[in-house]
Protein backbone atom coordinates (compact mmCIF):
# COMPACT_ATOMS: atom_id res chain seq x y z
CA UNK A 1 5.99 5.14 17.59
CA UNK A 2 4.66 2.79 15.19
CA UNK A 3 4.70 -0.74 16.65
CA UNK A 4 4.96 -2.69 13.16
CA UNK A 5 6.24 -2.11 9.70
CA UNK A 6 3.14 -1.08 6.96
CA UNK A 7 2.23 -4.16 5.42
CA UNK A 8 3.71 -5.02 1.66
CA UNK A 9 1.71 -6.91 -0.04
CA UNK A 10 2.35 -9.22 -3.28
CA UNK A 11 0.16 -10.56 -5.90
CA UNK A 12 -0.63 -13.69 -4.42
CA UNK A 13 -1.73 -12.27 -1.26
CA UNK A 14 -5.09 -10.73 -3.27
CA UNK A 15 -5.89 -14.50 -4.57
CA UNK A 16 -8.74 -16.48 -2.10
CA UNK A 17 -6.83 -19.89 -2.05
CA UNK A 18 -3.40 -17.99 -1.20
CA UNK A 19 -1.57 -20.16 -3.90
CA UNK A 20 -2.12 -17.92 -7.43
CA UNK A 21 -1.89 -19.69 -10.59
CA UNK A 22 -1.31 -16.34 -11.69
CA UNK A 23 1.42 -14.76 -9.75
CA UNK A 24 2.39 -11.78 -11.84
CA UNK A 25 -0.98 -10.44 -12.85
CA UNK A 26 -4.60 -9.42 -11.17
CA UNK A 27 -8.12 -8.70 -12.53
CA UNK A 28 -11.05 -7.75 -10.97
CA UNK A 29 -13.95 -5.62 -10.71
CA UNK A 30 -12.89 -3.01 -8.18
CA UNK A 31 -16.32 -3.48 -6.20
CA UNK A 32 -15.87 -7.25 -5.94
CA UNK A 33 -12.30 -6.92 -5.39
CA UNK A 34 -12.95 -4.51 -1.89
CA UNK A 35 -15.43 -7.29 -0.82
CA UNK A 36 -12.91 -9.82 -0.94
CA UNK A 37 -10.03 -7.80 0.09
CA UNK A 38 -10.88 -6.24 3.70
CA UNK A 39 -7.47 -6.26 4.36
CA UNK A 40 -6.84 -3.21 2.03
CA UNK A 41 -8.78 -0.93 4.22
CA UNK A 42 -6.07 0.54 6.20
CA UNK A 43 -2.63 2.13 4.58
CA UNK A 44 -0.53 -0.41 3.15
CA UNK A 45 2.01 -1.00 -0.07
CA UNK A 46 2.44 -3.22 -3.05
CA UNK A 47 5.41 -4.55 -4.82
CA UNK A 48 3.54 -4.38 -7.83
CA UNK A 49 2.07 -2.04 -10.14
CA UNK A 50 -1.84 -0.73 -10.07
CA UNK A 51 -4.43 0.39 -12.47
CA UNK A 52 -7.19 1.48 -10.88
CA UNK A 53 -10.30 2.71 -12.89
CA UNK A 54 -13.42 4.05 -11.28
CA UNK A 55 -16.72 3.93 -13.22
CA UNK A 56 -19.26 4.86 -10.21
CA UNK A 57 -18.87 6.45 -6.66
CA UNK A 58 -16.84 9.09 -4.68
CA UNK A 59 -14.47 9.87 -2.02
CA UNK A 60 -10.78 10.46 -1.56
CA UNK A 61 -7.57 8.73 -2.00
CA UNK A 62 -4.38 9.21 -0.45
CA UNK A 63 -1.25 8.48 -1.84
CA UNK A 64 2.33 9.31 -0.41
CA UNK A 65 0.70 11.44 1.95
CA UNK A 66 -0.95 13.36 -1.25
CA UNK A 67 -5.33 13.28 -1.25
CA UNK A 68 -7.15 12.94 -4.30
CA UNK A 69 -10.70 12.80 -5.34
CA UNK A 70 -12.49 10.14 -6.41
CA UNK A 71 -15.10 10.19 -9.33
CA UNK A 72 -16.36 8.55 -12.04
CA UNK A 73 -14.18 8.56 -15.17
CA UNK A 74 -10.78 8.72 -13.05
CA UNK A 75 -7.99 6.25 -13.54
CA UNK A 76 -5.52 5.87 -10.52
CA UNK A 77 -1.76 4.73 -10.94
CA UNK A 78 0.81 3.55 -8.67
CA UNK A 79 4.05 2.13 -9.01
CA UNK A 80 5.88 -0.43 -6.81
CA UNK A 81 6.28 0.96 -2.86
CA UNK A 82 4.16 3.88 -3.06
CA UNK A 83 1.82 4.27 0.09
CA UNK A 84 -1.56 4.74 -0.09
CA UNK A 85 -5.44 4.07 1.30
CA UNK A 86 -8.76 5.17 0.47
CA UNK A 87 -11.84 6.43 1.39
CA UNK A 88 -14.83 5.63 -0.76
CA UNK A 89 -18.83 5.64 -0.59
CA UNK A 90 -20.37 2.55 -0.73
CA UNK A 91 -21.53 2.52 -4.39
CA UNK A 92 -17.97 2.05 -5.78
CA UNK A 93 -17.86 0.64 -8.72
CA UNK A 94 -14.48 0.20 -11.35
CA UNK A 95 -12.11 -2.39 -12.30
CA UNK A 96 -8.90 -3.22 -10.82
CA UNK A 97 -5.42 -4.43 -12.12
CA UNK A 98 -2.13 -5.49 -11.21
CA UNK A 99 1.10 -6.74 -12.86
CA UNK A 100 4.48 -6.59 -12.16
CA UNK A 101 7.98 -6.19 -13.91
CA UNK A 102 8.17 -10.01 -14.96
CA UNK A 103 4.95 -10.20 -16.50
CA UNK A 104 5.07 -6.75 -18.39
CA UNK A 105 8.57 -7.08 -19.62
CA UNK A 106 8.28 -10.95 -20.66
CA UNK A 107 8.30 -9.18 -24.76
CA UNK A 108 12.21 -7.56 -25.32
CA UNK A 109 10.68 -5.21 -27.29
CA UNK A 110 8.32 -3.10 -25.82
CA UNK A 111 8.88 -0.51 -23.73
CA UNK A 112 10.16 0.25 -20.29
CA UNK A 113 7.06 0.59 -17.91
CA UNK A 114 8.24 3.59 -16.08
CA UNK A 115 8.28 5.49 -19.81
CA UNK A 116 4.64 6.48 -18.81
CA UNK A 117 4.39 9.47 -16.94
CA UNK A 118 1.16 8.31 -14.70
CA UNK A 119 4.04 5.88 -13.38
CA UNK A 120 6.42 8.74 -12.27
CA UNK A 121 5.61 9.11 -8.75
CA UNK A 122 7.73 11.57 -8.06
CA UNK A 123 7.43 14.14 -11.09
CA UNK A 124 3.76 13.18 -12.31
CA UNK A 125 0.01 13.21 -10.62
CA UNK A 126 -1.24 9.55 -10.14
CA UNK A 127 -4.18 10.07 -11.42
CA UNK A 128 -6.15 10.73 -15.16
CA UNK A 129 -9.28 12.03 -16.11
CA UNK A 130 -11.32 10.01 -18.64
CA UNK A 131 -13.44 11.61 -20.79
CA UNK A 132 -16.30 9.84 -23.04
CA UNK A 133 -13.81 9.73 -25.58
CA UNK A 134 -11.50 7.80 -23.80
CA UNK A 135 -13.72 6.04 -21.28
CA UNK A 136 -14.94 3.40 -23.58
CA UNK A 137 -12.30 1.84 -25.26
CA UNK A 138 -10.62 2.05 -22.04
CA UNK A 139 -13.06 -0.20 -20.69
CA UNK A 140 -13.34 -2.31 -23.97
CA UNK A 141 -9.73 -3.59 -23.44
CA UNK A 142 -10.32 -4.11 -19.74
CA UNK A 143 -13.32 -5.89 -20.16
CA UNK A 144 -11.15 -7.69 -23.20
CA UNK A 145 -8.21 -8.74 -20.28
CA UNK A 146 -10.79 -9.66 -17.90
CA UNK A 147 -12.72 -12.45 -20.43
CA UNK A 148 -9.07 -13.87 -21.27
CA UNK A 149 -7.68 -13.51 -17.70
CA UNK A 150 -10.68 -15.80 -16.10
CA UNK A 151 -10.70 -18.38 -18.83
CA UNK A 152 -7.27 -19.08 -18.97
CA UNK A 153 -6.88 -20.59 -21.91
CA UNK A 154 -3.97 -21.84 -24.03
CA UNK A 155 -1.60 -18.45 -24.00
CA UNK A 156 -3.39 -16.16 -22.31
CA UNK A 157 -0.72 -14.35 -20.77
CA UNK A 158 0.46 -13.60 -23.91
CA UNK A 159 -2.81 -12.24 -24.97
CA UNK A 160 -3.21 -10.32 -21.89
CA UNK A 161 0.47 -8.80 -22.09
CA UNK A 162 -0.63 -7.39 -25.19
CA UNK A 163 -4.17 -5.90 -24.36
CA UNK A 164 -2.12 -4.60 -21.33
CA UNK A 165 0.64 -2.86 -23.54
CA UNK A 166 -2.61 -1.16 -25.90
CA UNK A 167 -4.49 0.28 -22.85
CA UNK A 168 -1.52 1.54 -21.52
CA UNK A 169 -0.35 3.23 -24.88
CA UNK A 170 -4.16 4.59 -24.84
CA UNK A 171 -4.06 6.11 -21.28
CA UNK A 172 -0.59 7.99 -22.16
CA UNK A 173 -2.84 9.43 -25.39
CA UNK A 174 -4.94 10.52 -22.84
CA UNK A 175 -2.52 11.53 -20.72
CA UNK A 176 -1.09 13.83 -23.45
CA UNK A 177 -4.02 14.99 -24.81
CA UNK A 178 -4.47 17.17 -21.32
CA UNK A 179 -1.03 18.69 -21.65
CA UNK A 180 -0.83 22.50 -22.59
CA UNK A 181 1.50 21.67 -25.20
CA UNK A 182 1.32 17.68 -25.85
CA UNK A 183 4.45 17.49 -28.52
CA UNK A 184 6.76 18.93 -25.67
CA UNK A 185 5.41 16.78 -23.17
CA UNK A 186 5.98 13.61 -25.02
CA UNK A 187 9.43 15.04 -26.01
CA UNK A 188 10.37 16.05 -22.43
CA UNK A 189 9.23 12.69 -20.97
CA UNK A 190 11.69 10.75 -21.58
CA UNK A 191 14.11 12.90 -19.44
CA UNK A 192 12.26 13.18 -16.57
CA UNK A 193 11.69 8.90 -16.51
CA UNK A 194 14.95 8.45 -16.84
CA UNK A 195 16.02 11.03 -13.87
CA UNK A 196 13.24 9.65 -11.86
CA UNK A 197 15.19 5.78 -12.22
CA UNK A 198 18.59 7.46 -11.16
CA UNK A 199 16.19 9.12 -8.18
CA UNK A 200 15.39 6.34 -7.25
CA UNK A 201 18.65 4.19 -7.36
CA UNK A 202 20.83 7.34 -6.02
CA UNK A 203 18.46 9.67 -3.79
CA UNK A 204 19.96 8.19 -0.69
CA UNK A 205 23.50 8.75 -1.48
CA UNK A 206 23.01 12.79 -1.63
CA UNK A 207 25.23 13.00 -4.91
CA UNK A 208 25.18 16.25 -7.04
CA UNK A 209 23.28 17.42 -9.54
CA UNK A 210 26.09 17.53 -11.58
CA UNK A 211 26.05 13.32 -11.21
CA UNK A 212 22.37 13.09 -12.30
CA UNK A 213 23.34 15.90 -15.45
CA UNK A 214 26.49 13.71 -16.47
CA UNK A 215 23.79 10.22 -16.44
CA UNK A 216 21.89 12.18 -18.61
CA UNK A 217 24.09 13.48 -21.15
CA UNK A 218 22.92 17.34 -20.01
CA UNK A 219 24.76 20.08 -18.45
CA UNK A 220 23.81 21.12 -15.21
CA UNK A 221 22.89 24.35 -16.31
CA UNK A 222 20.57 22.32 -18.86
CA UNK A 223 19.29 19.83 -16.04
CA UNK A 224 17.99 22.97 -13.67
CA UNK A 225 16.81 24.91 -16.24
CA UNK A 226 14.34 22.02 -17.52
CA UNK A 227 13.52 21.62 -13.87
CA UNK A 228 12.40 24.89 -13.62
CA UNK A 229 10.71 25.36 -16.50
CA UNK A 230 8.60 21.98 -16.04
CA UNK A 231 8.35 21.92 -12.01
CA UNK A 232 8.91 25.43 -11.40
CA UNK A 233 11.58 24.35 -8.89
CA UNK A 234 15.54 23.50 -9.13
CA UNK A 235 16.81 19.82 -9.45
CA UNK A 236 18.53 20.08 -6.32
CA UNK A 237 14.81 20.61 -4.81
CA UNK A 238 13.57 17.26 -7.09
CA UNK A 239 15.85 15.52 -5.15
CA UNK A 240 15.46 16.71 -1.47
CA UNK A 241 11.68 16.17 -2.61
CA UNK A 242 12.76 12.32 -2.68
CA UNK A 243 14.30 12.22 0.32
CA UNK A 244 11.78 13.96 2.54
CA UNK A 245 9.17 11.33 0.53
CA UNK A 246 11.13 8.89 2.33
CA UNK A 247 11.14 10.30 5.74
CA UNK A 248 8.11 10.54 6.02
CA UNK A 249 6.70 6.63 5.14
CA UNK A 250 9.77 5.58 7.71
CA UNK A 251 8.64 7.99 10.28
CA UNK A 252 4.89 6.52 9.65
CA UNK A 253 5.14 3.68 8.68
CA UNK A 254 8.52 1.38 10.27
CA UNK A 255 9.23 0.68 13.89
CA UNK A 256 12.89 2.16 12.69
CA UNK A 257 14.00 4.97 16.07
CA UNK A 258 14.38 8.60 13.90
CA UNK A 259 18.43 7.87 14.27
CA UNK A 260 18.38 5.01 12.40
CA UNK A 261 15.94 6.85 9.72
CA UNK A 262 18.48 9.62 9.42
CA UNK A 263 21.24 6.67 8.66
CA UNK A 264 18.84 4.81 6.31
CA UNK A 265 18.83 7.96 4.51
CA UNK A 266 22.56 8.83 4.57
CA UNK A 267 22.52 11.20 7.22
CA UNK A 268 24.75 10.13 9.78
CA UNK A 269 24.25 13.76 11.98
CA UNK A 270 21.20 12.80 13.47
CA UNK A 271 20.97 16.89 14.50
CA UNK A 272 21.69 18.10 10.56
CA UNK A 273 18.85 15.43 9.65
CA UNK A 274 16.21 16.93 12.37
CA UNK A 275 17.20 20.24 10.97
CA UNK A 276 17.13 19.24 7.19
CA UNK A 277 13.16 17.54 7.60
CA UNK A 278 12.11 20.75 9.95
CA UNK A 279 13.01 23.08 7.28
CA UNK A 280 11.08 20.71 4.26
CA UNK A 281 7.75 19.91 6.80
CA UNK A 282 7.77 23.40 9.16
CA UNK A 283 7.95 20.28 11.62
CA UNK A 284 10.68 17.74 13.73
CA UNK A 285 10.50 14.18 12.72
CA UNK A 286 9.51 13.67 16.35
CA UNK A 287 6.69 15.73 15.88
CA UNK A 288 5.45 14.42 12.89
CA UNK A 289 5.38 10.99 13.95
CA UNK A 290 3.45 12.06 17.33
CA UNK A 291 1.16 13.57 14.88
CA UNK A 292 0.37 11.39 12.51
């Protein structure tokens, strides 16, 4: 059993002096930024969100128990809580961002963060191919934060907010562009962020799918036939998805016994749990924590 809880790590905790002037938001070039940061080696979580663009070098990198490659022209997303640790060669090169609710929603009028689909952890891959196209005024706006983000001067956070909001409204027309249809992606979207925010408020309560239909104005018959035609599975499966998600960074990652994992997650028949995470994994939760 795991004898401490992963480490969550905050903003601050990535500035040298340990006292940030700049709390809610992070710059640096990703090579630099490992250097500094040995900490980060080993699986750990934010309560923040990251942008991670790579520029040079290869490897792999895990999130949510999920491995990607890494390559050159690849942007990496994560969203607050998500898991995840790397393995890259030594010639890893990119920038590196962070920002959190506060900082991103300090304007009333722009949009809600988790609107972009490289957010969705659940629904979406966490990670975006950059072609020529795209790669340069990507890095143009980065390179754009990074000048106003070191100098600090009078309202730079206000400056920054707003590079932030145009490089992420660039990386979802990137985003899109790589859908097979982009108009119904763009359309479809918005249902699937806003069922991903009840997922993540509700998953632990086991309601319907008729509850998650009524939040979003839909029949159920509406809801699972999306669900099917976007994820090729039912909404019912979306949501034991979630839960299993869950299992498995408690069975990893906290010093919690397996019966108080099952309660965490609503299951109060610690036998029904054992049999409900054997049928998702093909293993026990015992087993999968002696493995892993």
């Amino acid at each position: 059993m795991p004898n401490k809880s992963l480490p969550l790590y905050n903003i601050q905790d990535f500035e040298k002096t340990g006292i940030s002037k700049k709390p809610d938001f992070y710059l640096n070039r990703f090579e630099k930024h490992l250097q500094e940061h040995a900490f980060i080696q080993t699986p750990h979580k934010h309560d923040f969100f990251i942008i991670l663009l790579i520029t040079q070098g290869t490897g792999t990198h895990t999130i949510d128990f999920k491995t990607y490659p890494v390559a050159p022209q690849t942007a990496f997303f994560l969203s607050p809580g998500q898991v995840h640790a790397w393995q890259l060669s030594a010639d890893s090169a990119g920038y590196i961002l962070f920002f959190n609710l506060d900082f991103y929603r300090l304007q009333p009028d722009q949009l809600e963060v988790y609107r972009y689909p490289f957010f969705n952890m659940l629904l979406n891959r966490p990670l975006l191919a950059l072609p020529n196209e795209h790669l340069l005024p990507t890095t143009t706006i980065i390179e754009s934060m990074e000048q106003e983000y070191l100098q600090s001067d009078y309202k730079w956070q206000e400056v920054v907010r707003n590079y932030l909001t145009i490089l992420l409204i660039r990386l979802h027309r990137a985003y899109l562009e790589q859908q097979p249809d982009p108009d119904v992606a763009n359309a479809s979207q918005s249902l699937w962020q806003q069922l991903d925010t009840f997922l993540e408020k509700h998953f632990k309560e086991h309601q319907p799918v008729s509850f998650y239909a009524e939040k979003l104005n839909i029949t159920e018959k509406q809801l699972n036939e999306a669900s099917k035609n976007t994820f090729g599975k039912t909404t019912s499966s979306l949501i034991q998805d979630r839960i299993i998600l869950e299992a498995r960074r408690l069975l990893i990652h906290s010093p919690l016994t397996i019966t108080q994992i099952a309660a965490e997650l609503g299951y109060f028949d610690n036998s029904y749990f054992g049999r409900f995470f054997k049928k998702h994994t093909g293993k026990t939760p015992e087993q999968f924590r002696q493995e892993k």
